[in-house]
N, C-alpha and C. Protein backbone atom coordinates (compact mmCIF):
# COMPACT_ATOMS: atom_id res chain seq x y z
N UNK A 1 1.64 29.85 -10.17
CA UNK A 1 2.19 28.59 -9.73
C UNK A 1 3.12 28.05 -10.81
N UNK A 2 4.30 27.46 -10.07
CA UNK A 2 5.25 27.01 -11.00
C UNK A 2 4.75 25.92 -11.94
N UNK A 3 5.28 24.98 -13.21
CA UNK A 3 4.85 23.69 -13.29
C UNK A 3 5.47 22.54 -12.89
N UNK A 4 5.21 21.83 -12.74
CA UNK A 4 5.47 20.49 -11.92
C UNK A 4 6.80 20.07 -12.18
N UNK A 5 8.21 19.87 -12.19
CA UNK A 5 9.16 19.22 -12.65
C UNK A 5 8.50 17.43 -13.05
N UNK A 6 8.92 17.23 -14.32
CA UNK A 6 8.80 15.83 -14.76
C UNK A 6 9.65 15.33 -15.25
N UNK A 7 9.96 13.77 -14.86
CA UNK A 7 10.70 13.16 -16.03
C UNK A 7 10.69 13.83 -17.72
N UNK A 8 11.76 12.90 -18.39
CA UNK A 8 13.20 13.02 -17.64
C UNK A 8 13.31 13.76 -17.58
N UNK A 9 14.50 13.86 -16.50
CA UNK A 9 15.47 14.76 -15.56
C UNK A 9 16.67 14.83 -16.09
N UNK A 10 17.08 16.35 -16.41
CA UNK A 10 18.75 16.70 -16.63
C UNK A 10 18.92 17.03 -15.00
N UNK A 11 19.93 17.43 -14.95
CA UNK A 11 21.42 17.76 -13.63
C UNK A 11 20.18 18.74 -12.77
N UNK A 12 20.13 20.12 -14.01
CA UNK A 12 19.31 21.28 -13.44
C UNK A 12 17.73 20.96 -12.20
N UNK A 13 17.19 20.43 -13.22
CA UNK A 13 15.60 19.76 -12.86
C UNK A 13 15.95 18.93 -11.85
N UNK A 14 16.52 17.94 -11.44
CA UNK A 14 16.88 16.71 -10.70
C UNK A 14 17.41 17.18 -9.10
N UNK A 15 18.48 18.86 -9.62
CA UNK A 15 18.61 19.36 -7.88
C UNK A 15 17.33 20.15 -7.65
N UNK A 16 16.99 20.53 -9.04
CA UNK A 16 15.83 21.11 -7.98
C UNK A 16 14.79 20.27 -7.55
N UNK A 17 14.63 19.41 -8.41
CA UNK A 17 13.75 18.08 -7.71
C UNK A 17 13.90 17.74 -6.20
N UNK A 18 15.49 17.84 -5.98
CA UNK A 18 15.41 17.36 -4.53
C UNK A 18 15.35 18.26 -4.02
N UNK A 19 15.76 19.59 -4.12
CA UNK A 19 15.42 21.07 -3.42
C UNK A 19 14.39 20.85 -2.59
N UNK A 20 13.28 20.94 -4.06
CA UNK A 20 11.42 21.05 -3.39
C UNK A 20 11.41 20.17 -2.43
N UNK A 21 11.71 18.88 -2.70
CA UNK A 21 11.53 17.45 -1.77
C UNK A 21 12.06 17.82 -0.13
N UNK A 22 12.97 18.71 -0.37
CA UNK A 22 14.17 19.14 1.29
C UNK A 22 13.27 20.10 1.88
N UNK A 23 12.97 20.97 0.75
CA UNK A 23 12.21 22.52 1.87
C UNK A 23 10.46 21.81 1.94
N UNK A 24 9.91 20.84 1.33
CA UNK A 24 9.34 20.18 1.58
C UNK A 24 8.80 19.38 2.59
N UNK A 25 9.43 18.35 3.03
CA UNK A 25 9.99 17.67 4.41
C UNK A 25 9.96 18.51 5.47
N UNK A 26 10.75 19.31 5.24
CA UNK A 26 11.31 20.73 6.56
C UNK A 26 10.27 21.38 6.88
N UNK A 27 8.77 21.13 5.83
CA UNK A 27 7.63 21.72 6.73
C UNK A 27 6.82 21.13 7.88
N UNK A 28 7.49 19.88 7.56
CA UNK A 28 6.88 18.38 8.69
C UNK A 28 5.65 18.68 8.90
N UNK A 29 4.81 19.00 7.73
CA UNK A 29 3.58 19.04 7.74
C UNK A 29 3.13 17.52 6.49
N UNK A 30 2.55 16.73 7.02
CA UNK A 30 2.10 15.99 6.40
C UNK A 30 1.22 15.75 5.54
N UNK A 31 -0.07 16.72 5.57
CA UNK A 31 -0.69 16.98 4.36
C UNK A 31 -0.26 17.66 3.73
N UNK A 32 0.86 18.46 3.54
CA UNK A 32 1.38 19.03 2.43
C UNK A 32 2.56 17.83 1.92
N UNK A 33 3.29 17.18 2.64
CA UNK A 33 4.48 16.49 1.77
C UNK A 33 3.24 15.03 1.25
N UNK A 34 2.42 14.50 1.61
CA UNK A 34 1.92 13.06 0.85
C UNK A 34 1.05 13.87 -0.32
N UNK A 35 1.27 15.08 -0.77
CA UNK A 35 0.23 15.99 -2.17
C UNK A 35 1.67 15.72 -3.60
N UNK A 36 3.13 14.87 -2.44
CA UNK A 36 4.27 14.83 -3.55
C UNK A 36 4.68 13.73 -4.18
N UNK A 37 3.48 12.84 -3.78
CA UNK A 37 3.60 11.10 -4.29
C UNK A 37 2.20 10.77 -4.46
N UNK A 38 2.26 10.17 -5.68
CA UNK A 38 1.42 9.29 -5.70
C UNK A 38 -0.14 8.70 -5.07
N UNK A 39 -1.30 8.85 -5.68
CA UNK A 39 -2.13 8.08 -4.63
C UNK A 39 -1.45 6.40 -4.51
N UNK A 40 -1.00 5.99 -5.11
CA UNK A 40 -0.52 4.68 -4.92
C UNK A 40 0.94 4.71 -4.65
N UNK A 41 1.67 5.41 -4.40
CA UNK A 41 2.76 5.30 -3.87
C UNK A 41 3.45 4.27 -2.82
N UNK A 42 4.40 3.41 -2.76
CA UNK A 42 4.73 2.58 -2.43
C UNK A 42 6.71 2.93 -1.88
N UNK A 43 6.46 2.77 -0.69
CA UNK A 43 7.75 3.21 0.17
C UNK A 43 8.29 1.51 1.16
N UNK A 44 9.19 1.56 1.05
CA UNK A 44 10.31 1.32 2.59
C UNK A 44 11.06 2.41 2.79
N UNK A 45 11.04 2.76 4.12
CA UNK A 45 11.74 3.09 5.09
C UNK A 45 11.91 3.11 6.37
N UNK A 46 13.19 2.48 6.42
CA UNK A 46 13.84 1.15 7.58
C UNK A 46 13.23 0.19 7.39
N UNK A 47 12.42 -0.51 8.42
CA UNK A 47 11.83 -1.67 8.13
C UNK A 47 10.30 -1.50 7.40
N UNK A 48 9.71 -0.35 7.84
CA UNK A 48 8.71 -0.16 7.21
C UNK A 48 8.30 -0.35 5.90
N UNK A 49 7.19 -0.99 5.10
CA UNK A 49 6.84 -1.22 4.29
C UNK A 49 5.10 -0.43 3.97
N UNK A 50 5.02 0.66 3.02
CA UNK A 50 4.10 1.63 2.84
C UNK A 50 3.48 1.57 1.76
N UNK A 51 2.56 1.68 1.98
CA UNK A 51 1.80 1.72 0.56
C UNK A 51 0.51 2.82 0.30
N UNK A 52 0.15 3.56 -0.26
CA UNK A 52 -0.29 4.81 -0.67
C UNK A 52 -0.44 6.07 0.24
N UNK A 53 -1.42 6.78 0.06
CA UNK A 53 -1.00 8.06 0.54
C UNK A 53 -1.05 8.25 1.91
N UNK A 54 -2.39 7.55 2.72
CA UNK A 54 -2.62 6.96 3.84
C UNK A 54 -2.03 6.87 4.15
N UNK A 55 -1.25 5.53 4.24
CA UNK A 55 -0.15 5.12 4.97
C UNK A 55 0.74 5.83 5.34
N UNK A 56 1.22 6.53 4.31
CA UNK A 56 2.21 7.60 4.50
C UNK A 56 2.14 8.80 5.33
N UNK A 57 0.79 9.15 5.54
CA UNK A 57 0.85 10.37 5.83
C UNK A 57 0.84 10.14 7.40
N UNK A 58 -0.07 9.12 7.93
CA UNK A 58 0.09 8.29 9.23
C UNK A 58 1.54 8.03 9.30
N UNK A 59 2.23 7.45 8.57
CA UNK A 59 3.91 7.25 9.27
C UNK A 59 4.26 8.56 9.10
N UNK A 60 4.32 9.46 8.82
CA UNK A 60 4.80 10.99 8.60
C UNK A 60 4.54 11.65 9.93
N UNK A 61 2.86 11.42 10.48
CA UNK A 61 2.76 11.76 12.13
C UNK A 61 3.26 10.99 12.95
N UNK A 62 3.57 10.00 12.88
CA UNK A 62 4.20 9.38 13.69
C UNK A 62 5.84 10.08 14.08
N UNK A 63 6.14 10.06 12.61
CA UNK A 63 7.88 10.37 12.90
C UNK A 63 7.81 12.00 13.24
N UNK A 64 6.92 12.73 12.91
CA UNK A 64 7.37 13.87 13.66
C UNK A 64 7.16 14.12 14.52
N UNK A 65 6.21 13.33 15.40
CA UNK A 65 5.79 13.36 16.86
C UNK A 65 7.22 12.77 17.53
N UNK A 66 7.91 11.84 17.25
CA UNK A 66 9.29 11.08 17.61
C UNK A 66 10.26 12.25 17.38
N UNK A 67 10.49 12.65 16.53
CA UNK A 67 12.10 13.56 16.19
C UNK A 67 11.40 14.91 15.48
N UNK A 68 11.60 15.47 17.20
CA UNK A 68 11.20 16.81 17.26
C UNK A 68 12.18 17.88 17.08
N UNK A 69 12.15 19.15 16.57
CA UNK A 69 13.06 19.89 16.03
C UNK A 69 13.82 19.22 14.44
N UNK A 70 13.52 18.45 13.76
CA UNK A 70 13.33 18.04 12.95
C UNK A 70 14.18 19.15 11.70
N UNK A 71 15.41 18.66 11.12
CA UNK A 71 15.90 19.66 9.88
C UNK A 71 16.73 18.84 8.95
N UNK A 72 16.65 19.15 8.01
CA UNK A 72 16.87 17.97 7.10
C UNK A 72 17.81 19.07 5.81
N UNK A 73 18.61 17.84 5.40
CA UNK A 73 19.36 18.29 4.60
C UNK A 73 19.35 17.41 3.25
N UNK A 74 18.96 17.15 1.82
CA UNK A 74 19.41 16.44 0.98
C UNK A 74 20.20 16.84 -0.11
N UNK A 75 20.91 15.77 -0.50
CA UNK A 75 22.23 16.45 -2.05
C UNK A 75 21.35 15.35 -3.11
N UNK A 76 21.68 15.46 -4.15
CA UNK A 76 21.63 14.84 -5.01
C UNK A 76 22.64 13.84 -5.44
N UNK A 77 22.56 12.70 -5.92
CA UNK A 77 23.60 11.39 -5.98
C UNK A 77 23.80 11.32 -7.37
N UNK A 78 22.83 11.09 -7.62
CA UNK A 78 22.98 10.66 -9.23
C UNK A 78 21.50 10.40 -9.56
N UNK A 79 21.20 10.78 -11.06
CA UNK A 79 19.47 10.57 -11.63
C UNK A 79 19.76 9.39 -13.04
N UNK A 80 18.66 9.20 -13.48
CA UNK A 80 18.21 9.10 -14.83
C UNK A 80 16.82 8.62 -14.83
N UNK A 81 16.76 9.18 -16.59
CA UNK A 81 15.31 9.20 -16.75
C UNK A 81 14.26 9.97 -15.53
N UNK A 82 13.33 8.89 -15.22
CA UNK A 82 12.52 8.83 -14.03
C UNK A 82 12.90 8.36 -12.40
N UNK A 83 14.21 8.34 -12.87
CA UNK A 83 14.74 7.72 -11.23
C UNK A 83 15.81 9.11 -11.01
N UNK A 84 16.02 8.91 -9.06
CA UNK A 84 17.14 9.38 -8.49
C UNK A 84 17.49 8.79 -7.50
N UNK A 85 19.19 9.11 -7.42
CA UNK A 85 19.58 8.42 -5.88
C UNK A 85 19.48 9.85 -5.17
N UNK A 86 19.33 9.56 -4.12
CA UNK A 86 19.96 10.92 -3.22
C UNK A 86 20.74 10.54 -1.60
N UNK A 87 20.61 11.66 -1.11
CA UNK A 87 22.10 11.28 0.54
C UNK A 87 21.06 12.36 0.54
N UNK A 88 21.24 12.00 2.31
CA UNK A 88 20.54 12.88 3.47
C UNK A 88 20.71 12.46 4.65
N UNK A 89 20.59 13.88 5.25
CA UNK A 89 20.88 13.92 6.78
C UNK A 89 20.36 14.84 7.59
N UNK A 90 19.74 14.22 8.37
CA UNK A 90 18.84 15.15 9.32
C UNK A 90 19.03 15.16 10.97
N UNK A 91 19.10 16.45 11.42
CA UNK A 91 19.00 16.13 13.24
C UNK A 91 17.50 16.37 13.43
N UNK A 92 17.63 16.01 14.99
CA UNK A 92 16.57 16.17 15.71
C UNK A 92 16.70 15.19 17.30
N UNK A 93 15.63 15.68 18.15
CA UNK A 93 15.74 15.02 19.30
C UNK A 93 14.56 14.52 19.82
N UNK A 94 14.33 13.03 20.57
CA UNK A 94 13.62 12.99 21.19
C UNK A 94 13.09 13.76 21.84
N UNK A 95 12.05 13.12 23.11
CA UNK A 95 11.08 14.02 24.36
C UNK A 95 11.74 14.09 25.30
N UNK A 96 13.17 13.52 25.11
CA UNK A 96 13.96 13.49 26.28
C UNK A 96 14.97 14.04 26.16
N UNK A 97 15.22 14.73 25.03
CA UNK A 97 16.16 15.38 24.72
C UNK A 97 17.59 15.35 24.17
N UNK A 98 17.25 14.03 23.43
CA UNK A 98 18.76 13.43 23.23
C UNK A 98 18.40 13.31 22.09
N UNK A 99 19.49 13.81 21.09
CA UNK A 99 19.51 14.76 20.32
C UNK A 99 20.81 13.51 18.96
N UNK A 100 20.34 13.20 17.86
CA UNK A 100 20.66 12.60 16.87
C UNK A 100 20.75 13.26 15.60
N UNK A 101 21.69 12.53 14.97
CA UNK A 101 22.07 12.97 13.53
C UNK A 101 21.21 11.89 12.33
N UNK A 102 20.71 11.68 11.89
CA UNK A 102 20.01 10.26 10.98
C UNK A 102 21.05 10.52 9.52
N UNK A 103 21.72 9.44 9.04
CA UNK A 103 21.95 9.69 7.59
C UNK A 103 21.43 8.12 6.90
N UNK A 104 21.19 9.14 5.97
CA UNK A 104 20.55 7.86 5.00
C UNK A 104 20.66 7.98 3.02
N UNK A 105 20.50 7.28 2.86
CA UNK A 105 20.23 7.21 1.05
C UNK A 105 18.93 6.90 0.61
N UNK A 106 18.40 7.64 -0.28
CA UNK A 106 16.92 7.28 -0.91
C UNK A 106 16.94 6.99 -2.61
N UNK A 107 15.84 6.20 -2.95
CA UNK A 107 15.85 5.71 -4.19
C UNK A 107 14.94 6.20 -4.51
N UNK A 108 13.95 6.96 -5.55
CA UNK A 108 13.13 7.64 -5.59
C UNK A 108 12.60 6.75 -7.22
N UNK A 109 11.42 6.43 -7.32
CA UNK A 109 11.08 6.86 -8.53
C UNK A 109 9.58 7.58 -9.16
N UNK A 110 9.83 8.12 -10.06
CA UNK A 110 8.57 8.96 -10.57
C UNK A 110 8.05 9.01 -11.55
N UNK A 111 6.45 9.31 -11.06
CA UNK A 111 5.53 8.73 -12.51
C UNK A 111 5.77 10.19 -13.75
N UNK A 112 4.94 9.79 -14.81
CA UNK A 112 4.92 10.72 -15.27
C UNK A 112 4.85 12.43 -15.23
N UNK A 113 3.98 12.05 -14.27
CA UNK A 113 2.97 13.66 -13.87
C UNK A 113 4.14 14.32 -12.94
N UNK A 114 5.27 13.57 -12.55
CA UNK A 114 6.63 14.40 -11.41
C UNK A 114 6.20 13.92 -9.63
N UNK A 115 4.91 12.88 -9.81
CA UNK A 115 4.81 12.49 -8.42
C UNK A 115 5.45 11.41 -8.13
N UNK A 116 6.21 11.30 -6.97
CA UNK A 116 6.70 10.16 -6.40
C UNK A 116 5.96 8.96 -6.47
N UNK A 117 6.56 7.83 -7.46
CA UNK A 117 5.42 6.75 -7.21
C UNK A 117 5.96 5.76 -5.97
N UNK A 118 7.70 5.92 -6.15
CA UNK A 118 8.61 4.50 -5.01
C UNK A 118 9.62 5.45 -4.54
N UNK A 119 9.53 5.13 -2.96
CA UNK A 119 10.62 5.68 -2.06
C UNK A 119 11.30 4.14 -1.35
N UNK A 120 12.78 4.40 -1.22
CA UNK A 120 13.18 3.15 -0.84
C UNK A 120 14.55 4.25 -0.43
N UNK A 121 14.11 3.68 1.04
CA UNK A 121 15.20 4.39 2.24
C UNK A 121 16.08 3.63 3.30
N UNK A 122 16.54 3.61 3.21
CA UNK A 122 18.26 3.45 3.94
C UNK A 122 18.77 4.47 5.20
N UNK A 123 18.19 4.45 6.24
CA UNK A 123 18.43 5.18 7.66
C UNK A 123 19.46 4.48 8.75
N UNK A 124 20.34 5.82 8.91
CA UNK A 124 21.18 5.04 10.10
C UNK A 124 21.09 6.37 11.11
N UNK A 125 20.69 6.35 12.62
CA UNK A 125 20.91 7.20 13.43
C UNK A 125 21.95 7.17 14.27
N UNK A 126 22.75 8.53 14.56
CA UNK A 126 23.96 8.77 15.08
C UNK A 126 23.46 9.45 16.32
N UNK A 127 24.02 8.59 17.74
CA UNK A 127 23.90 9.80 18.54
C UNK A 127 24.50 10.54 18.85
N UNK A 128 24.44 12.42 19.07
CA UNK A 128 25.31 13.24 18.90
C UNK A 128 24.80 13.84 20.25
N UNK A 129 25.89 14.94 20.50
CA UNK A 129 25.48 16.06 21.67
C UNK A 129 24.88 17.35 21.07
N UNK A 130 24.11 17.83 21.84
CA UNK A 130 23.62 19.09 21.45
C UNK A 130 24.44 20.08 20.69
N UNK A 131 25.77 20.18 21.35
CA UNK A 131 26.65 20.82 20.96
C UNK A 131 27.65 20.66 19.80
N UNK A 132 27.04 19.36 19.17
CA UNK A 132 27.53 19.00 18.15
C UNK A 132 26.78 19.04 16.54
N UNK A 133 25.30 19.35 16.71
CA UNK A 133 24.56 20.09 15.75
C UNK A 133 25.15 21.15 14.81
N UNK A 134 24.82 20.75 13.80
CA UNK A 134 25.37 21.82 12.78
C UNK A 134 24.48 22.31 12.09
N UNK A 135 22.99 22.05 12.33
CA UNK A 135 22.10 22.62 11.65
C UNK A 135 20.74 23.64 12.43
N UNK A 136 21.71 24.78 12.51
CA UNK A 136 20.72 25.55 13.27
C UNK A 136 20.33 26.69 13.02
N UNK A 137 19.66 26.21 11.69
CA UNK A 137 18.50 27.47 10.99
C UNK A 137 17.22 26.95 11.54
N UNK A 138 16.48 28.72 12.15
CA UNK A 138 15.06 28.53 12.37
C UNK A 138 14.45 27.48 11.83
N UNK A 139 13.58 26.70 12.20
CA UNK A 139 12.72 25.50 11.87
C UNK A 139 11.53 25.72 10.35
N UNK A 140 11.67 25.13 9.33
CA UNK A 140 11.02 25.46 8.34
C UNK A 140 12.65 25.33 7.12
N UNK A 141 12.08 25.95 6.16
CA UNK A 141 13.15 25.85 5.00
C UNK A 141 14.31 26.41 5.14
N UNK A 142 15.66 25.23 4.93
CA UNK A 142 16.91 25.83 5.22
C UNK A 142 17.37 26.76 4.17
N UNK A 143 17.82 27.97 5.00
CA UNK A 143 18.39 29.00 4.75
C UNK A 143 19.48 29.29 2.96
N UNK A 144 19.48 29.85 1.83
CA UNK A 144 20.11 29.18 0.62
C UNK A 144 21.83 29.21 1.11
N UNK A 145 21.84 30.01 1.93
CA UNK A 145 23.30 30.36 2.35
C UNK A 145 23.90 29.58 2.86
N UNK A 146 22.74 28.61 3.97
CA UNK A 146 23.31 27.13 5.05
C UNK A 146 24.06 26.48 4.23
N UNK A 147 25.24 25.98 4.70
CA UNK A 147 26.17 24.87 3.79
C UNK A 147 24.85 23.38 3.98
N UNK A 148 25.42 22.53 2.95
CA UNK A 148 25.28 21.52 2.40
C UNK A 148 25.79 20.18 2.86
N UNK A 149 25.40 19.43 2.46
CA UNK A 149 26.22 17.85 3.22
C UNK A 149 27.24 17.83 2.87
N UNK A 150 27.69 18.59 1.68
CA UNK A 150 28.91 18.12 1.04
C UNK A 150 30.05 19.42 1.89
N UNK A 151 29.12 20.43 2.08
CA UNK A 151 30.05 21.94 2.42
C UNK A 151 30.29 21.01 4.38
N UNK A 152 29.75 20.34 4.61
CA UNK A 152 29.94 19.81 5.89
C UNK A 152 30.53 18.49 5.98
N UNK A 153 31.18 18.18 5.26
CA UNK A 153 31.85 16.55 5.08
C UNK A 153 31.39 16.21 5.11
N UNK A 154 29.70 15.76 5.54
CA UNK A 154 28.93 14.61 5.52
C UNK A 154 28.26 13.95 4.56
């Protein structure tokens, strides 16, 4: 097993920080992504207001029961120390089949040990056509070859 990335963060550590965090997510398994914050971890995202692991892992089933097919993309913005910004963008579609782009910005910060202690998220959903998806690697961790937000203008 690897060791944990920790504060501080150079350039190197910080993409891969968000790497893990992306192929992470993309397992939309929830007891594995709330093992990446904090027992006290403390989130907004959108209106939501979260507080430890619980919470989280309950809003985590929630949203993947909502935005199914679920693939996510994050870049890195800018770090220091124990903090990062990041950009992200993810599709997915309702039960009805209508099919969205989400972009958003996250504020991350982290305790010592490399666990997420504060997530603070910024979501806007786009509705798109099926045929307008650009992210269509098998479900699970995107592909190293898949372009990027940035290799996609977004």
């Amino acid at each position: 097993m690897n060791a944990p990335i920790t504060p501080p963060f150079n350039e190197v550590t910080a993409i891969q920080k968000v790497r893990m965090a992306e192929d992470l997510w993309n397992t939309r398994d929830p007891e594995r992504v709330v093992r990446a914050y904090t027992e006290d971890t403390v989130w907004r995202n959108r209106t939501e207001f979260l507080s430890g692991r619980s919470e989280v892992k309950d809003f985590l089933v929630r949203k993947w029961k909502k935005e199914v097919d679920y693939r996510l993309i994050k870049e890195l913005w800018g770090f220091r120390n124990n903090r990062m910004a990041v950009r992200f963008a993810y599709e997915w579609h309702d039960d009805s089949g209508n099919w969205y782009r989400s972009y958003g910005n996250e504020l991350w910060e982290f305790a010592e040990d490399g666990l997420m202690k504060r997530r603070i998220a910024s979501i806007n959903d786009l509705p798109i056509k099926e045929s307008e998806r650009k992210y269509r690697w098998p479900l699970g961790r995107r592909p190293d070859e898949h372009p990027g937000l940035s290799d996609f203008g977004l």
